[in-house]
Protein backbone atom coordinates (compact mmCIF):
# COMPACT_ATOMS: atom_id res chain seq x y z
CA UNK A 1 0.00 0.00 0.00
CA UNK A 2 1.10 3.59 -1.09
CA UNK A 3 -0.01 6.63 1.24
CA UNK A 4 -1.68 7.77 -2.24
CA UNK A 5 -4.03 5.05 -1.69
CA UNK A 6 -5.10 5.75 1.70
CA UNK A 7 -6.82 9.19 3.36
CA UNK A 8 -4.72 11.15 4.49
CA UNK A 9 -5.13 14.20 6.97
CA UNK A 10 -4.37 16.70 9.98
CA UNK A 11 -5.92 16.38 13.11
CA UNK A 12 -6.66 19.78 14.30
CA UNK A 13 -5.25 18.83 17.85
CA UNK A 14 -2.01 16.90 16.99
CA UNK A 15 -0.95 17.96 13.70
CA UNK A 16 -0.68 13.95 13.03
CA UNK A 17 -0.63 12.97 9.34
CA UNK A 18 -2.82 9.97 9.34
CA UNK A 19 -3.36 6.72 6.93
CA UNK A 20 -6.61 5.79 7.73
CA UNK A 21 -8.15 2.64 5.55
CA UNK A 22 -10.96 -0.13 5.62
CA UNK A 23 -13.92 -0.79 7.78
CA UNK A 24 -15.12 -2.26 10.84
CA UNK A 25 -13.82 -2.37 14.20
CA UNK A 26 -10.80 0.21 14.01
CA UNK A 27 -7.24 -0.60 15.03
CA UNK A 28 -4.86 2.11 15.32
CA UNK A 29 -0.84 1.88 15.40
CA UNK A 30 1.44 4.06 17.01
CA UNK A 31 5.43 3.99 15.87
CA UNK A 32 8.35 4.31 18.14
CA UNK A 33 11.32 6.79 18.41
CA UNK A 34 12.81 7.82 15.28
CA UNK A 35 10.25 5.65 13.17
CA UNK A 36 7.01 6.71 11.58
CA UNK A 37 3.35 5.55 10.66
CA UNK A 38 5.18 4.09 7.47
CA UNK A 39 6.49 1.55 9.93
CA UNK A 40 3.47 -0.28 9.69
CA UNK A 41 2.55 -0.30 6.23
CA UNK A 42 2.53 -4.10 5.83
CA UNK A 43 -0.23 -4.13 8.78
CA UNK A 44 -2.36 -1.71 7.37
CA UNK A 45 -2.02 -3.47 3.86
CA UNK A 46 -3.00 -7.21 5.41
CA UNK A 47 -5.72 -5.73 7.72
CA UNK A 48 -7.40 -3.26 5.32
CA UNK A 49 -10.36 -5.66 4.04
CA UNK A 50 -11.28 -6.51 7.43
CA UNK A 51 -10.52 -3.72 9.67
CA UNK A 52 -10.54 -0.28 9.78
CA UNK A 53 -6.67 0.36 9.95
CA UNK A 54 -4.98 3.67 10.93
CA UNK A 55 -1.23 4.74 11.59
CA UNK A 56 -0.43 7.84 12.77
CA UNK A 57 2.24 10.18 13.12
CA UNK A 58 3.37 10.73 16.57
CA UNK A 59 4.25 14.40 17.90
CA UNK A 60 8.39 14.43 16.43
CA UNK A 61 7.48 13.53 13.17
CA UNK A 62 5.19 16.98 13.33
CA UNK A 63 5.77 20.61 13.52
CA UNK A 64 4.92 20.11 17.13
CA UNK A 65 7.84 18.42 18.05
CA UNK A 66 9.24 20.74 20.47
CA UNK A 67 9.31 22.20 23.45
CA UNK A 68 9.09 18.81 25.45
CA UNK A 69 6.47 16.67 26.17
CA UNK A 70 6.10 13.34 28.05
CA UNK A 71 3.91 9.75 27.26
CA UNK A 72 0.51 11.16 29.14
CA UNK A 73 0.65 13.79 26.48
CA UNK A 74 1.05 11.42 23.56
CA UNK A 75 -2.09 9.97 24.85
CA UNK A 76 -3.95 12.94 24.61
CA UNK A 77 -3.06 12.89 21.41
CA UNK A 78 -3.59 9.48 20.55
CA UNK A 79 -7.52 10.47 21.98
CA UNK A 80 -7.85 13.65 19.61
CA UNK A 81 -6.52 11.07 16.71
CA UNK A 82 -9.52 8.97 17.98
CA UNK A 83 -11.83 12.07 17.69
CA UNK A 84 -10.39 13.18 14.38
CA UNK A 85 -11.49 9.91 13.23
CA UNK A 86 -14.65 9.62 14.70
CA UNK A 87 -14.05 6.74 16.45
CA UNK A 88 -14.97 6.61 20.57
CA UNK A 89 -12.98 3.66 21.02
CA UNK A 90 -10.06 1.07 19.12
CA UNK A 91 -7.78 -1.66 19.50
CA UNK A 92 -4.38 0.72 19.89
CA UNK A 93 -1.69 -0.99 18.77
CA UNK A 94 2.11 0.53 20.08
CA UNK A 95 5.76 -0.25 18.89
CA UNK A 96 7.92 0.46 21.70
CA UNK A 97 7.38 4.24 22.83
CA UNK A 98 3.95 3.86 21.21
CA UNK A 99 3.85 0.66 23.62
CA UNK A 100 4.57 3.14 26.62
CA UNK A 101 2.57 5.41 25.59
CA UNK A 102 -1.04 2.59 24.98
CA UNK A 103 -0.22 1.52 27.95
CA UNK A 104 -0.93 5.52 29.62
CA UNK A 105 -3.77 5.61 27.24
CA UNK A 106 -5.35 2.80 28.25
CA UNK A 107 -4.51 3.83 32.09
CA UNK A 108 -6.48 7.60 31.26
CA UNK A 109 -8.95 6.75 28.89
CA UNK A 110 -10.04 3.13 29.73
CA UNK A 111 -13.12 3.43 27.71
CA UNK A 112 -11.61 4.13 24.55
CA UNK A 113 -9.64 1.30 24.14
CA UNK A 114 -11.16 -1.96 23.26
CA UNK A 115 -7.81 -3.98 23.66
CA UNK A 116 -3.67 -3.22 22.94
CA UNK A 117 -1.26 -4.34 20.93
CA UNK A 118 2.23 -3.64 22.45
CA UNK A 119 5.41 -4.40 19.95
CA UNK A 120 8.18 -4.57 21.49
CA UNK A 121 7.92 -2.69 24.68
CA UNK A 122 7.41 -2.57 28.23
CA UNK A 123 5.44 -1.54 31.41
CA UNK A 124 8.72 -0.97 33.75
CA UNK A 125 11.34 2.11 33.01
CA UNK A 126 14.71 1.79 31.57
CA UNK A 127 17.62 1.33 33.96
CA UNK A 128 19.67 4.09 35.48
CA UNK A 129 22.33 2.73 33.12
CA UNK A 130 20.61 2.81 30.00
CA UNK A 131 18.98 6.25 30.78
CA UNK A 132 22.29 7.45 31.11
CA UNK A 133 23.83 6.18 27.65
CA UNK A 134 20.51 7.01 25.67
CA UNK A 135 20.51 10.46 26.94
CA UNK A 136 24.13 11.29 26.18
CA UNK A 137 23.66 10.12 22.51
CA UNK A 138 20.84 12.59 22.20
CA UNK A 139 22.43 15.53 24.13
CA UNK A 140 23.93 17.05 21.23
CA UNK A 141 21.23 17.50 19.37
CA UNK A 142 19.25 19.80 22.15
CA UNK A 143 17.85 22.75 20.56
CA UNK A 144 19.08 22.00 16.98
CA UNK A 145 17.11 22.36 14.35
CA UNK A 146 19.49 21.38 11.77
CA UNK A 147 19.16 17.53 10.33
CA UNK A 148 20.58 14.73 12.98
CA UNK A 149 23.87 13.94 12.44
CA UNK A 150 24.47 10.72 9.81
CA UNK A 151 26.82 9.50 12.21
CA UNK A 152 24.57 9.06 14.35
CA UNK A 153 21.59 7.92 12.40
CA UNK A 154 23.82 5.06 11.39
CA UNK A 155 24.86 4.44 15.27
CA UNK A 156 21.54 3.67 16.22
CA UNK A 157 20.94 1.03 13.52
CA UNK A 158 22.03 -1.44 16.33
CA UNK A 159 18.86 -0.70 19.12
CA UNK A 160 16.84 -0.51 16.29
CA UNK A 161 17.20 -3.63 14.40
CA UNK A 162 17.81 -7.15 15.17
CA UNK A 163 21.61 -8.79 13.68
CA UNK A 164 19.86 -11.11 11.28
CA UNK A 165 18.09 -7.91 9.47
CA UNK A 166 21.42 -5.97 10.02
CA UNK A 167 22.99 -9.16 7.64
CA UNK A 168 20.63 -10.12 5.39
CA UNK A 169 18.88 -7.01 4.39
CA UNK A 170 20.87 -4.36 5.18
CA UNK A 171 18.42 -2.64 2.41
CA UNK A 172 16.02 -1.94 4.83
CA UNK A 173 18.44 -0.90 7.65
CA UNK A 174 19.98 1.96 5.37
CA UNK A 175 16.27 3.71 4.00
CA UNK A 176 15.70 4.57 7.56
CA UNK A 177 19.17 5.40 8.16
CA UNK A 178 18.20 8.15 5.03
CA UNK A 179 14.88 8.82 6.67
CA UNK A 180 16.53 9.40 10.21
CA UNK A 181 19.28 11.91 8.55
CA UNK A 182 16.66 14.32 7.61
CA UNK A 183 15.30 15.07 11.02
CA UNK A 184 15.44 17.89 12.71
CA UNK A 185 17.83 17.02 16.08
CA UNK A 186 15.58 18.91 18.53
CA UNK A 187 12.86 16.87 17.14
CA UNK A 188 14.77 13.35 18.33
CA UNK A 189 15.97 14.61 21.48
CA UNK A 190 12.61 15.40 22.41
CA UNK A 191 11.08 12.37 21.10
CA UNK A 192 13.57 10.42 22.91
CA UNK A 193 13.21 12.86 26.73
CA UNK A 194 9.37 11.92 26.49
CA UNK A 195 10.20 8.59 28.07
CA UNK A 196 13.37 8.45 29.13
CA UNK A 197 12.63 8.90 32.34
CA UNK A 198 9.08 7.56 32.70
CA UNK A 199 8.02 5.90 35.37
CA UNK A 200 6.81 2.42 36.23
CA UNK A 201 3.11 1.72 35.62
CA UNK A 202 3.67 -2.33 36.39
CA UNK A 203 1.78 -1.66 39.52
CA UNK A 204 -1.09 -0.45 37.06
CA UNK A 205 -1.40 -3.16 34.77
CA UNK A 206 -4.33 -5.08 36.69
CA UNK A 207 -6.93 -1.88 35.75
CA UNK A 208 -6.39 -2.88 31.92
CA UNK A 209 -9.62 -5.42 31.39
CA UNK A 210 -9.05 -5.08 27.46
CA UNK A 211 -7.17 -8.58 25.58
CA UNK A 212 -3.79 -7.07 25.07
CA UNK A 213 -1.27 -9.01 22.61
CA UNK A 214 2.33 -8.57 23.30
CA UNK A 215 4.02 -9.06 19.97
CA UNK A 216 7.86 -8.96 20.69
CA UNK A 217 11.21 -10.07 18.09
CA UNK A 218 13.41 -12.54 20.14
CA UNK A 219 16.67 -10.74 18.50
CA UNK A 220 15.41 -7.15 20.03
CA UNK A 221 18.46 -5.51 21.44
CA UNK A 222 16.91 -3.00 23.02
CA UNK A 223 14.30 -4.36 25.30
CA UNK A 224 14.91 -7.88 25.85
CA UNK A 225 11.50 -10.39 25.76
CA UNK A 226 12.40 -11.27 28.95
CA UNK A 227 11.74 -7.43 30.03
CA UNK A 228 8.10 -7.79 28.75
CA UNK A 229 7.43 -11.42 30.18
CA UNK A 230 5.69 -9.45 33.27
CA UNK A 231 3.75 -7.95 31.91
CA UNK A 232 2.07 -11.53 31.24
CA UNK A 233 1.45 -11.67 35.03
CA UNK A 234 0.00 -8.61 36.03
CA UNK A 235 -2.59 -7.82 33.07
CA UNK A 236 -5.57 -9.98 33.23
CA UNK A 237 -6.11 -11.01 29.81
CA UNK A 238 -2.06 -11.04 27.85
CA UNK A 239 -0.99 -13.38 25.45
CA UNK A 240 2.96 -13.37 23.85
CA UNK A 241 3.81 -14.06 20.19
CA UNK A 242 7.55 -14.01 19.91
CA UNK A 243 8.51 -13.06 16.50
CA UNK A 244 12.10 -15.00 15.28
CA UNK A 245 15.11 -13.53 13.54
CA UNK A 246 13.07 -10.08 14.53
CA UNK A 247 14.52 -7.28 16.67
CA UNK A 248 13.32 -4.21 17.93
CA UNK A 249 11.29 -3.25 15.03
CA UNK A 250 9.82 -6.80 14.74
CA UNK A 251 6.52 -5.72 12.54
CA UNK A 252 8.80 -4.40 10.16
CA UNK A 253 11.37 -6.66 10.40
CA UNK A 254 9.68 -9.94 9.98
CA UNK A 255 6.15 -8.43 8.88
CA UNK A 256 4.50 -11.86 7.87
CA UNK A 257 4.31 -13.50 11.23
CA UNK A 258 4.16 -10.15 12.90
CA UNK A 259 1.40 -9.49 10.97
CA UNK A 260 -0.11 -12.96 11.20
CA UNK A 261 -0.06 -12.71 15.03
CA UNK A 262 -2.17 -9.56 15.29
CA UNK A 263 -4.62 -10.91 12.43
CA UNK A 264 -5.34 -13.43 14.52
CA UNK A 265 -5.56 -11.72 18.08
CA UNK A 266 -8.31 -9.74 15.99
CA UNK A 267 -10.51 -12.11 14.99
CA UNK A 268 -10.86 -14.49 17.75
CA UNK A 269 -10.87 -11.35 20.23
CA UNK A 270 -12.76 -9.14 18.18
């Protein structure tokens, strides 16, 4: 699927250009950091006859992507998205920060979410540690509104992607390396400050009542499976699909299966 084919708009409230496609009971995907709603194109594709199918474009890929903002404010977006589209509730479906961030949604607007969808991501915060080395990549590119760095579009290839992508279709690695070299810096350092320091919301996971499918690549090298395992425990109705020879973008990555997995979490759930 082409964004030609699909509607595309601006929501009054977010700015967030939209691919919105199909009918019925609506499913709607949020990307992670540095990615876009483009991330998701084989989903929208597969589900499009079935489903009504929207990705979005969170706040950094926007003219709105400074001064800061945090994940409770993504999901006051993700609501006016829902009222741009004129739906009261959906399935949200979240890659990693768009994981964190479904996971607040659901939290402050329980009855707008019918069930979640978290790829690759997580209910607890990053370590000390790794908030350290994440924000010192970043720091550079406070208040710049010149294109990241190459350099450092390229350095990131390794949280992103999984080493089996990385080796066999490096293709894929490199357009979003291009993609990533065109943003503004302020706009990732941002993006990347909205969570970096979020806090836990494991404790919370027992107030979600929706079906939630955690989709997760067993190569991620970001947030290990093992990291969303607990989530398992603590929200009432969770199911796992790991996703092989996948990493941290594991619906892009290895889109059939991905794919495949949420397919079916929709049709016997919904």
């Amino acid at each position: 699927m082409t964004d030609a084919s699909a509607t595309e708009m601006y929501r009054s409230r977010t700015d967030a250009l939209t691919t919105d496609v199909g009918e019925g009971q609506p499913i709607v995907f949020a990307h992670g950091t540095l990615m876009d709603r483009t991330m998701f194109a084989p989903q929208i594709e597969a589900l499009q006859d079935e489903y009504r199918a929207v990705a979005y474009d969170l706040r950094a890929r926007t003219d709105r992507y400074a001064p800061g903002y945090d994940l409770w404010e993504l999901a006051d977006d993700c609501a006016a998205v829902l009222d741009g589209i004129g739906e009261d509730s959906a399935v949200i479906a979240g890659m990693s920060m768009g994981g964190f961030m479904a996971l607040r949604f659901a939290l402050e607007y329980p009855e707008r979410v019918d069930g979640l969808v978290l790829i690759d991501s997580m209910a607890a915060p990053h370590t000390a540690e790794e908030q350290e080395i994440y924000g010192d990549l970043v720091a550079p590119l406070d208040g710049s509104h010149e294109a990241t760095p190459r350099e450092l579009a390229e350095g990131v290839t390794g949280y992103l992607f999984g080493d089996t992508t990385r080796e066999e279709n490096p293709e894929l690695v490199e357009a979003w390396v291009d993609r990533w070299a065109t943003y503004p810096g302020a706009a990732v350092y941002h993006e990347l400050h909205s969570w970096l320091e979020r806090s836990d919301v494991t404790d919370r996971l027992s107030e979600i009542d929706v079906p939630v499918l955690i989709v997760h690549g067993e190569e991620d090298p970001s947030i290990d499976p093992s990291r969303a395992e607990p989530m398992l425990e603590e929200l009432p109705d969770a199911e796992m699909e790991l996703i092989p020879d996948a990493g941290h973008t594991s619906n892009l990555e290895r889109s059939e299966p991905a794919t495949d997995a949420i397919r079916s979490f929709l049709d016997d759930r919904f």
